[in-house]
PDB file of N, CA and C in Angstrom:
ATOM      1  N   UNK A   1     -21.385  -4.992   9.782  1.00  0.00           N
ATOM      2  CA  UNK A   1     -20.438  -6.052   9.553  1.00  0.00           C
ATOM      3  C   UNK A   1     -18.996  -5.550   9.711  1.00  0.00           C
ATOM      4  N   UNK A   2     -18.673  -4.490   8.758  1.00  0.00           N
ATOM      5  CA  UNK A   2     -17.665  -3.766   9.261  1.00  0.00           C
ATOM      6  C   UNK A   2     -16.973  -3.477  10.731  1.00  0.00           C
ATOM      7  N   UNK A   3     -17.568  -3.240  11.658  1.00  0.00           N
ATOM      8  CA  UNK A   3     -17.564  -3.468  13.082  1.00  0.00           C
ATOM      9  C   UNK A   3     -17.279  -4.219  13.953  1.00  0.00           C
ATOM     10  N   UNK A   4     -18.417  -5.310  13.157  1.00  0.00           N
ATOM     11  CA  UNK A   4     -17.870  -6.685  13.557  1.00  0.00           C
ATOM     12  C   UNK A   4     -15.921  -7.087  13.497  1.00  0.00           C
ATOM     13  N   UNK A   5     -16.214  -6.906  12.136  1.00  0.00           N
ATOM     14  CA  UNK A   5     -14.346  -7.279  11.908  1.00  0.00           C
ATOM     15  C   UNK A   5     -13.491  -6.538  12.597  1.00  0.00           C
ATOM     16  N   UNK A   6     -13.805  -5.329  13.105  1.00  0.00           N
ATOM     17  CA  UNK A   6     -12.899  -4.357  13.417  1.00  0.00           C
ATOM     18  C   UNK A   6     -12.775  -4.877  15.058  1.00  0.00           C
ATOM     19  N   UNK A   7     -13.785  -4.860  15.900  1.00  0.00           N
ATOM     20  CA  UNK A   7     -13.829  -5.672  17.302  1.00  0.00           C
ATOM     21  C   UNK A   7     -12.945  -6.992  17.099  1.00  0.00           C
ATOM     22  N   UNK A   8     -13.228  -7.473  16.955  1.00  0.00           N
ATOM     23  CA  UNK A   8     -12.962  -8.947  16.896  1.00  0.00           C
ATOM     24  C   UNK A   8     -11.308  -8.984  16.016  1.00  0.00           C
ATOM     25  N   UNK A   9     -10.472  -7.644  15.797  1.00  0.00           N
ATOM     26  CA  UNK A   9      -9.660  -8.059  15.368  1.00  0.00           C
ATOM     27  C   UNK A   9      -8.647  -8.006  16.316  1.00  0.00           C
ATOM     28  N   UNK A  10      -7.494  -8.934  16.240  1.00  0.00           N
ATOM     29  CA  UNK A  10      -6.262  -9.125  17.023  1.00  0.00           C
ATOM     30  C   UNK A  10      -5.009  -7.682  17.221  1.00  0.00           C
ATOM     31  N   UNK A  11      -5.874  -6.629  15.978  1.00  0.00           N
ATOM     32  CA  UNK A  11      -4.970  -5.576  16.101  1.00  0.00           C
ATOM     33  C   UNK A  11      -5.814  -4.562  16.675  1.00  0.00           C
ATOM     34  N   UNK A  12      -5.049  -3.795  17.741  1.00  0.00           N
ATOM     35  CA  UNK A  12      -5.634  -2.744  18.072  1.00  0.00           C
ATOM     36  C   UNK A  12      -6.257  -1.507  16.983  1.00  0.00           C
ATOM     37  N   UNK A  13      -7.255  -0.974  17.167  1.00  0.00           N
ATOM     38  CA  UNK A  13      -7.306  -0.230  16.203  1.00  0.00           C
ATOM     39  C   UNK A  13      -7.839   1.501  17.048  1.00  0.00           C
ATOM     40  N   UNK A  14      -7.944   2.296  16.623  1.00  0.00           N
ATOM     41  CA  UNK A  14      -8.344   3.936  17.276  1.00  0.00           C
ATOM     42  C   UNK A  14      -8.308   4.198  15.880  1.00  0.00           C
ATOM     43  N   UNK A  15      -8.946   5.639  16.073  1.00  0.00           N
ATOM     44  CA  UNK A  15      -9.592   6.741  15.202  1.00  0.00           C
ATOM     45  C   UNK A  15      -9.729   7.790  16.537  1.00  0.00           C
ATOM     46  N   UNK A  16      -8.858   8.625  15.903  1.00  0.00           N
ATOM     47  CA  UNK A  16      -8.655   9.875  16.583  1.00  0.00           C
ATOM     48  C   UNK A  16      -8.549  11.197  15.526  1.00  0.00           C
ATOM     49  N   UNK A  17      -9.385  12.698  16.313  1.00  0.00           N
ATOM     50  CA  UNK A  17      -9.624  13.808  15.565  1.00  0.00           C
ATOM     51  C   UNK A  17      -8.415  14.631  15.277  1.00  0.00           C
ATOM     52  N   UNK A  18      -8.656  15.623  15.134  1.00  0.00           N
ATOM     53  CA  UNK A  18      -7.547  16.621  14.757  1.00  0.00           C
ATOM     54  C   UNK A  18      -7.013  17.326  15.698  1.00  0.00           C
ATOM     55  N   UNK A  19      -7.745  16.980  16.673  1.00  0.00           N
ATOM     56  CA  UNK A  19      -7.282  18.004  17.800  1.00  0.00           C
ATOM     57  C   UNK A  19      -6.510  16.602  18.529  1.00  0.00           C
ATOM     58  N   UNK A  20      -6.411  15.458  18.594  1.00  0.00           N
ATOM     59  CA  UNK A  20      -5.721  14.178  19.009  1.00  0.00           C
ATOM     60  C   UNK A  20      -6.787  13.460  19.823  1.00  0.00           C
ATOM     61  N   UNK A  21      -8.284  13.920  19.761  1.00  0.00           N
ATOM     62  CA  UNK A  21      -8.971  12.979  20.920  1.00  0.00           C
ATOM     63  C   UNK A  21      -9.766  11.862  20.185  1.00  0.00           C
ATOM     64  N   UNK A  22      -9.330  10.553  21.154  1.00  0.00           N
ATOM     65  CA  UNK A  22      -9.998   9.293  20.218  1.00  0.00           C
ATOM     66  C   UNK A  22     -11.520   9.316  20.646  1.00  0.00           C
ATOM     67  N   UNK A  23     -11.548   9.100  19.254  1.00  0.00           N
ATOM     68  CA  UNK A  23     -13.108   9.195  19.182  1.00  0.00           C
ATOM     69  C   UNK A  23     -13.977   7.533  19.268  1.00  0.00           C
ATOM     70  N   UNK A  24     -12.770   6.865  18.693  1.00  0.00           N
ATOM     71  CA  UNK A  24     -12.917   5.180  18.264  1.00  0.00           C
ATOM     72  C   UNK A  24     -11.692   4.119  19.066  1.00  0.00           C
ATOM     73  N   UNK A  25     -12.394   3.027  19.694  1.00  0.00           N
ATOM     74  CA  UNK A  25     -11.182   2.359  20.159  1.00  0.00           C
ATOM     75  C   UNK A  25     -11.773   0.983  19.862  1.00  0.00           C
ATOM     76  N   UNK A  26     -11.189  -0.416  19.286  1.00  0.00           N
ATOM     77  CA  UNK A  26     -11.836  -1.408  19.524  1.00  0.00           C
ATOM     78  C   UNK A  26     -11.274  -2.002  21.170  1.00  0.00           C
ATOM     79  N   UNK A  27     -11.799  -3.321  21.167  1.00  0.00           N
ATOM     80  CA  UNK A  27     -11.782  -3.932  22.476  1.00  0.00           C
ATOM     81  C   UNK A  27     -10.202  -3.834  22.471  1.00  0.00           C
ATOM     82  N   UNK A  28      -9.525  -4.801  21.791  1.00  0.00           N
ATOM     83  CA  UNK A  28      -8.086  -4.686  21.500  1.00  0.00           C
ATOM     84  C   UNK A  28      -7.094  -3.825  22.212  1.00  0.00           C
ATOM     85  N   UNK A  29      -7.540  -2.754  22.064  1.00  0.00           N
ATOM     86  CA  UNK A  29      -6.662  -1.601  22.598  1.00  0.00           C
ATOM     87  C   UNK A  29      -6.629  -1.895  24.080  1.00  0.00           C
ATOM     88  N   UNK A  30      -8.227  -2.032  24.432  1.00  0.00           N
ATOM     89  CA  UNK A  30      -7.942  -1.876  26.377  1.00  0.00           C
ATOM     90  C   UNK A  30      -7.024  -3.560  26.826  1.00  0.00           C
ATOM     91  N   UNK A  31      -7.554  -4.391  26.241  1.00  0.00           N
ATOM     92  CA  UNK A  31      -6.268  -5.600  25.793  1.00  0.00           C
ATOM     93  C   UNK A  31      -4.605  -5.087  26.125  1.00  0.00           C
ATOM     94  N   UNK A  32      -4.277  -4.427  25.377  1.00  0.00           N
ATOM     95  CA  UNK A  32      -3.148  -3.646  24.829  1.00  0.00           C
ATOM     96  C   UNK A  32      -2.495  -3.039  25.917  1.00  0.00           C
ATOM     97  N   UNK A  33      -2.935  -2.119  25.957  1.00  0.00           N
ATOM     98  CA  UNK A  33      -2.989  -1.082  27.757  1.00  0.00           C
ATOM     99  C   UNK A  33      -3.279  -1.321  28.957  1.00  0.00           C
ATOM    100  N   UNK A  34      -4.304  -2.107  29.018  1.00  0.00           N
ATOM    101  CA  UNK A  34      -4.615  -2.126  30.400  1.00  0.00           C
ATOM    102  C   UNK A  34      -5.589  -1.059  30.827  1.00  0.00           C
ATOM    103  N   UNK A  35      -5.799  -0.063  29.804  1.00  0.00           N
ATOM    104  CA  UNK A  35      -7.233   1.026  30.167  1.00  0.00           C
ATOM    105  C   UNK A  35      -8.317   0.445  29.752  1.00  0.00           C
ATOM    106  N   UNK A  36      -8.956   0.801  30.925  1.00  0.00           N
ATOM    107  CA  UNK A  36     -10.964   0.795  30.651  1.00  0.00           C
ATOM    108  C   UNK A  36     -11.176   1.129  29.275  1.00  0.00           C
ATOM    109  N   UNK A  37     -12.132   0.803  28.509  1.00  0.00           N
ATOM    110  CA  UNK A  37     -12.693   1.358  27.373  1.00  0.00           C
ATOM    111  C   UNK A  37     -12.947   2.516  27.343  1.00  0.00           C
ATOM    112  N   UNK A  38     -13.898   2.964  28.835  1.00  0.00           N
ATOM    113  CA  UNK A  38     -14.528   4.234  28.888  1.00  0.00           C
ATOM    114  C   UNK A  38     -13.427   5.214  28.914  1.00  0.00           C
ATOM    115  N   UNK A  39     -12.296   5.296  29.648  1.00  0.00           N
ATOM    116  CA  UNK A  39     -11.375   5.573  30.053  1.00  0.00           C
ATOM    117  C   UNK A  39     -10.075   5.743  28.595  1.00  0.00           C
ATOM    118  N   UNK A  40      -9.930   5.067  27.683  1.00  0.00           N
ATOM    119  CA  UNK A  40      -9.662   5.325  26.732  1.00  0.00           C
ATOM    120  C   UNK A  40     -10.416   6.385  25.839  1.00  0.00           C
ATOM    121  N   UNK A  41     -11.433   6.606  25.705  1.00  0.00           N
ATOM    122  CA  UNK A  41     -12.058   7.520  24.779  1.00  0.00           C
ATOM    123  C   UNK A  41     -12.255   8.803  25.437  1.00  0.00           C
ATOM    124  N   UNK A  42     -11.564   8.701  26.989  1.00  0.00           N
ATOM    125  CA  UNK A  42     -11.580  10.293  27.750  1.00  0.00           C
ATOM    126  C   UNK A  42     -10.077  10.680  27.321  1.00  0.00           C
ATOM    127  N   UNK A  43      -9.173   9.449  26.533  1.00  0.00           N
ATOM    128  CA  UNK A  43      -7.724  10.052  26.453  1.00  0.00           C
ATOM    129  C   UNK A  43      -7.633  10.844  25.117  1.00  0.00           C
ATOM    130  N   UNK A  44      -6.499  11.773  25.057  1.00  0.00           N
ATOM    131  CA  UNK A  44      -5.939  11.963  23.716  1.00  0.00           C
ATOM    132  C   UNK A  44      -5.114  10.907  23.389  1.00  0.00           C
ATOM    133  N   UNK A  45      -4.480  10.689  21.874  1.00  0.00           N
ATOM    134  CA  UNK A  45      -3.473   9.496  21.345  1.00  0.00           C
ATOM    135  C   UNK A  45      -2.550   9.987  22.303  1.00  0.00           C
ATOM    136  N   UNK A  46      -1.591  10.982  21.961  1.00  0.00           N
ATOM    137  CA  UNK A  46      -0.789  11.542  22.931  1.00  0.00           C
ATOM    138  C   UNK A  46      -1.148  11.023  24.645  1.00  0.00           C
ATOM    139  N   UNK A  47      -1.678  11.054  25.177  1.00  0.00           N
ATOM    140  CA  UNK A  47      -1.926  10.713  26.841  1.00  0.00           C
ATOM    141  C   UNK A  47      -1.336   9.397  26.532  1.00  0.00           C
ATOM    142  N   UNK A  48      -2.649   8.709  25.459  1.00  0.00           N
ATOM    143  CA  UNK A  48      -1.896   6.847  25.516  1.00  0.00           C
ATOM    144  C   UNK A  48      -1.204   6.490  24.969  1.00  0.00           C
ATOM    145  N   UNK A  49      -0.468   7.501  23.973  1.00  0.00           N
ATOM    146  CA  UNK A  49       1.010   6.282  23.654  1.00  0.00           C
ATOM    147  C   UNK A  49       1.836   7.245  24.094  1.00  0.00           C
ATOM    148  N   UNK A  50       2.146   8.299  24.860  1.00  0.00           N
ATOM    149  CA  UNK A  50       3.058   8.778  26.097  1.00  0.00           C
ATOM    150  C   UNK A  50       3.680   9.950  25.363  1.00  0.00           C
ATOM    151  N   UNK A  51       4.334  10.508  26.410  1.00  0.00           N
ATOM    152  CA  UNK A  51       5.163  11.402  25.607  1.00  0.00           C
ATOM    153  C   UNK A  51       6.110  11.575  25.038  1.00  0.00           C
ATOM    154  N   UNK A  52       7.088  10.197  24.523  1.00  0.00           N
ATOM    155  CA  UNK A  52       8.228   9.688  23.674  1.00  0.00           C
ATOM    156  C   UNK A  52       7.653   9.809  22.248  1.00  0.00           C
ATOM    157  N   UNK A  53       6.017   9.548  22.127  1.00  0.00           N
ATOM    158  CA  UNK A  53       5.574   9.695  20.793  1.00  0.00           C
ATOM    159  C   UNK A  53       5.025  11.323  20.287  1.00  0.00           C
ATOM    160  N   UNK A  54       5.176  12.043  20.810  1.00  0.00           N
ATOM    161  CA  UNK A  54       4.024  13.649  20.865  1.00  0.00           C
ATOM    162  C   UNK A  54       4.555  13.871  19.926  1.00  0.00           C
ATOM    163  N   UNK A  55       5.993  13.507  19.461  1.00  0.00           N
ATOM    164  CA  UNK A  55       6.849  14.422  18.305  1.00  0.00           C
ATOM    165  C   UNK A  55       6.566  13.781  17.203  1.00  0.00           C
ATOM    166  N   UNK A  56       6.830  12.314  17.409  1.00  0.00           N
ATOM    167  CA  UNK A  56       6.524  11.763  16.040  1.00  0.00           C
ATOM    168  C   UNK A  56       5.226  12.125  15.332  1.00  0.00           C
ATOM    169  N   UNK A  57       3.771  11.897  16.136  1.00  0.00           N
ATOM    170  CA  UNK A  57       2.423  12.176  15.794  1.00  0.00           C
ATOM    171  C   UNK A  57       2.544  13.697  15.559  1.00  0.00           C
ATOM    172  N   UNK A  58       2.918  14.848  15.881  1.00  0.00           N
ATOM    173  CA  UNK A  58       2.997  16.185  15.528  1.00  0.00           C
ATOM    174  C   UNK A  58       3.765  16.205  14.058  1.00  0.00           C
ATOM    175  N   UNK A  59       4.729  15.844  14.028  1.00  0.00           N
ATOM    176  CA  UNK A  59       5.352  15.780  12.621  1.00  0.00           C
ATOM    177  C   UNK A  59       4.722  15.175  11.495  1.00  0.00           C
ATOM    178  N   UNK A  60       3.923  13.790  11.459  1.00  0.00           N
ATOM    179  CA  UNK A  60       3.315  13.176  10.656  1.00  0.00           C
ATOM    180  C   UNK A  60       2.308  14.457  10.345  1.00  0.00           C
ATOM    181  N   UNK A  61       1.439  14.977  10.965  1.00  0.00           N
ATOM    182  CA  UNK A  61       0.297  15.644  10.873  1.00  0.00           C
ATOM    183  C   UNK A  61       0.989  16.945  10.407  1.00  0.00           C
ATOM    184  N   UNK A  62       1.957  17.572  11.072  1.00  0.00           N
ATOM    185  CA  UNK A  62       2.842  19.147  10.558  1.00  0.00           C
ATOM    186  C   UNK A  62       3.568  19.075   9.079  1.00  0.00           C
ATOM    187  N   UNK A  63       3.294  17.782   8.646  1.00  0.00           N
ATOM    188  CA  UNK A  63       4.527  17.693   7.415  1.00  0.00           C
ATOM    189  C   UNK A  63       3.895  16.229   6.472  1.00  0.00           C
ATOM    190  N   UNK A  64       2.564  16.160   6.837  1.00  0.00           N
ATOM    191  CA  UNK A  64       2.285  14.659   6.187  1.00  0.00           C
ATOM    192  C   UNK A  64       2.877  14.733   4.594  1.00  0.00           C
ATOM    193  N   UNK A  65       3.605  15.742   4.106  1.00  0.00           N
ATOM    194  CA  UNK A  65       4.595  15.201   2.718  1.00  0.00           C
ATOM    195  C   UNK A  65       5.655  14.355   2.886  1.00  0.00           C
ATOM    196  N   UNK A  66       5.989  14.504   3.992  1.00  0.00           N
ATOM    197  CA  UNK A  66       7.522  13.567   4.393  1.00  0.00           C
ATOM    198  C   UNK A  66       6.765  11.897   5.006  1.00  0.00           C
ATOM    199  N   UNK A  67       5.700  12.129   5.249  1.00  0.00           N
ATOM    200  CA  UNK A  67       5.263  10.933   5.977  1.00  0.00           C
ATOM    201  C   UNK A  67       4.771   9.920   4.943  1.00  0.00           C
ATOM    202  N   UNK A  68       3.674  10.490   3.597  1.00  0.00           N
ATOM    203  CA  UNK A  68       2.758   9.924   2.976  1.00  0.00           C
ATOM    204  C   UNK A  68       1.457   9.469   3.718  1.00  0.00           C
ATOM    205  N   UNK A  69       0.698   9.028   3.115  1.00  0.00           N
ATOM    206  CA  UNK A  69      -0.642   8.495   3.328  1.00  0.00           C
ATOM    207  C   UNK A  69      -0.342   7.481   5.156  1.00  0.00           C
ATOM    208  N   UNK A  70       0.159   6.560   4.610  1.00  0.00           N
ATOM    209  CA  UNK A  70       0.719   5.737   6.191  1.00  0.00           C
ATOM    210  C   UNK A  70       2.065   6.056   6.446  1.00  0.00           C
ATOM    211  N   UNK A  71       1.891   5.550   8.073  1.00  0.00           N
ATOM    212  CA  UNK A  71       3.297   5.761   8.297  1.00  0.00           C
ATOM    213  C   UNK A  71       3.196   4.792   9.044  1.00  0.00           C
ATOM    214  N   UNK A  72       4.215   3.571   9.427  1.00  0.00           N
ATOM    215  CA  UNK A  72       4.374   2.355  10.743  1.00  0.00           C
ATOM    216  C   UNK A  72       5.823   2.872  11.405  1.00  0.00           C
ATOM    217  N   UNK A  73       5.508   2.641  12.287  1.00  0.00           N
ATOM    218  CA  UNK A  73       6.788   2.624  13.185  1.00  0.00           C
ATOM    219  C   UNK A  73       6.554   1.424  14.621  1.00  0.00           C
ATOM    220  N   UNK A  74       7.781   1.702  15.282  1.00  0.00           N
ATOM    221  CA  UNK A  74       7.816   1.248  16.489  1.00  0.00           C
ATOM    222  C   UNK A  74       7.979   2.030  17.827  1.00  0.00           C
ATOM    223  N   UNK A  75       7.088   2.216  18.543  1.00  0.00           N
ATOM    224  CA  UNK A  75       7.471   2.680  20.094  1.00  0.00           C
ATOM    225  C   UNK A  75       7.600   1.679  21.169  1.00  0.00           C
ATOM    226  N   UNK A  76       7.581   2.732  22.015  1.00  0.00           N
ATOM    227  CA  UNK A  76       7.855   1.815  23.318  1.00  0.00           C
ATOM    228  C   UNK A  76       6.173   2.346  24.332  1.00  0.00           C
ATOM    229  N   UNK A  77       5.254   1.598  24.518  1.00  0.00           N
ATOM    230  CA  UNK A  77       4.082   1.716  24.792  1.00  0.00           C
ATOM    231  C   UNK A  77       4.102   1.489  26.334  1.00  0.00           C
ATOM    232  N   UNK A  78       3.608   2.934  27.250  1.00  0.00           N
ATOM    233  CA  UNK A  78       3.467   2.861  28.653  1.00  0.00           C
ATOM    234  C   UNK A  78       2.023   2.000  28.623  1.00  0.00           C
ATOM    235  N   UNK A  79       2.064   0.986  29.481  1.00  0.00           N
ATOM    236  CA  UNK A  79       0.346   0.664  29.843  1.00  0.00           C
ATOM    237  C   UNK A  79       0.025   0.972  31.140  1.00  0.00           C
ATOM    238  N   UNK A  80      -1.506   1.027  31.443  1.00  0.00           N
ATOM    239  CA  UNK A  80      -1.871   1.251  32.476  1.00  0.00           C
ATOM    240  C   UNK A  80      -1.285   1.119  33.726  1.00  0.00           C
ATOM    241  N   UNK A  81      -0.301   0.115  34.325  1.00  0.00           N
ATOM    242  CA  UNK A  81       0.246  -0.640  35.175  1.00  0.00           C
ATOM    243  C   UNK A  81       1.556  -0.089  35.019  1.00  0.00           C
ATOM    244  N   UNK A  82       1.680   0.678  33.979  1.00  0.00           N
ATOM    245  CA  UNK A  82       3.361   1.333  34.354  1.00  0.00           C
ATOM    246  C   UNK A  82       4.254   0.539  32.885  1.00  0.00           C
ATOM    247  N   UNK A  83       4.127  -0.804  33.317  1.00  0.00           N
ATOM    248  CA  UNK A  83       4.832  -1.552  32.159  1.00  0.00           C
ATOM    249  C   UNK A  83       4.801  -0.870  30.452  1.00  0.00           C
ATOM    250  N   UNK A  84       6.370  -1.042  30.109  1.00  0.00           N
ATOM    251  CA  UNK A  84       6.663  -0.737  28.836  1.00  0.00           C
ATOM    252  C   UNK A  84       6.328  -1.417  27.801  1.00  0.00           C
ATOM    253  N   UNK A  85       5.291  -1.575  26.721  1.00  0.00           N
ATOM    254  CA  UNK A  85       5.997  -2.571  25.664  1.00  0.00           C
ATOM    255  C   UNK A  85       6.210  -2.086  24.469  1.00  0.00           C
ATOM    256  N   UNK A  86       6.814  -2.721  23.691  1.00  0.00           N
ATOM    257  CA  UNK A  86       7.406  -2.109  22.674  1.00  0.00           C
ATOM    258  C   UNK A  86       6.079  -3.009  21.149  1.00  0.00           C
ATOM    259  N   UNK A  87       5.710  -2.140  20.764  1.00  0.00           N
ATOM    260  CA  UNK A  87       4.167  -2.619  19.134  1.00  0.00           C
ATOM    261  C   UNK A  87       4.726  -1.791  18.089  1.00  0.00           C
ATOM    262  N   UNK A  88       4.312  -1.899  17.407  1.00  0.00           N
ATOM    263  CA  UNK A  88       4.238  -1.127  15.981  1.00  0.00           C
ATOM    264  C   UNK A  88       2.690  -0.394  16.166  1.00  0.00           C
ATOM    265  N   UNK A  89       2.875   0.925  15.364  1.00  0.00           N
ATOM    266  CA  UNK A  89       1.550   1.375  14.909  1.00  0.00           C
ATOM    267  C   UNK A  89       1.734   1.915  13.815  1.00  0.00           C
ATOM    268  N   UNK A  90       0.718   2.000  13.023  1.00  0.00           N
ATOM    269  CA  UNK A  90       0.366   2.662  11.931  1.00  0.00           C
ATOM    270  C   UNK A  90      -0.121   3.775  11.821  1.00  0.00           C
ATOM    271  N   UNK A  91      -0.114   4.836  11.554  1.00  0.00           N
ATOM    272  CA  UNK A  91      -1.151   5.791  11.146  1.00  0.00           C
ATOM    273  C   UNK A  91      -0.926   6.291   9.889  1.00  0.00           C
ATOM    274  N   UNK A  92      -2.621   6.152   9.681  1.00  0.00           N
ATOM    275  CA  UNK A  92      -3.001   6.526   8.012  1.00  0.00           C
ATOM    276  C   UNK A  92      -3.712   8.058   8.420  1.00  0.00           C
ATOM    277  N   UNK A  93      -3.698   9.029   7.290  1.00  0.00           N
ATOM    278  CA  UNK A  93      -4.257  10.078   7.490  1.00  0.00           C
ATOM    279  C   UNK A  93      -5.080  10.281   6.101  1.00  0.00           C
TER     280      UNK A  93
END
């Protein structure tokens, strides 16, 4: 059931390891991007939200005292097609 909700939700969602490779993507995301599903779970977070974000996601994880449990922000999101857009994400650790 859990699953269920998580597919079917309007927000993208991932689960990614320690080393940065997603392990979890719902439909949403390829929505989002413009990547294949399959093709998403061959990326690291880093590959798909670009390299404007490498610092922020390194710091959350190098210093999660300054970050806390979540952190939201805003980037600017490359998609498949080149196009920029600008989302919020969250990451909880």
């Amino acid at each position: 059931m859990l699953q269920s909700i998580i597919e079917l939700s309007n927000d993208g969602i991932l689960v990614f390891n320690g080393h940065f490779g997603i392990e979890y993507a719902n439909r949403t995301i390829s929505q989002i991007t413009g990547y294949e599903h399959t093709r998403i779970l061959e990326m690291t977070i880093t590959d798909l939200l670009g390299n404007e974000s490498r610092a922020l996601l390194e710091g959350i994880f190098s210093h999660p005292e300054k970050y806390g449990e979540k952190t939201c922000t805003e980037i600017r999101l490359p998609t498949a097609s080149g196009e920029i857009r600008n989302v919020e994400i969250c990451i909880a650790h």
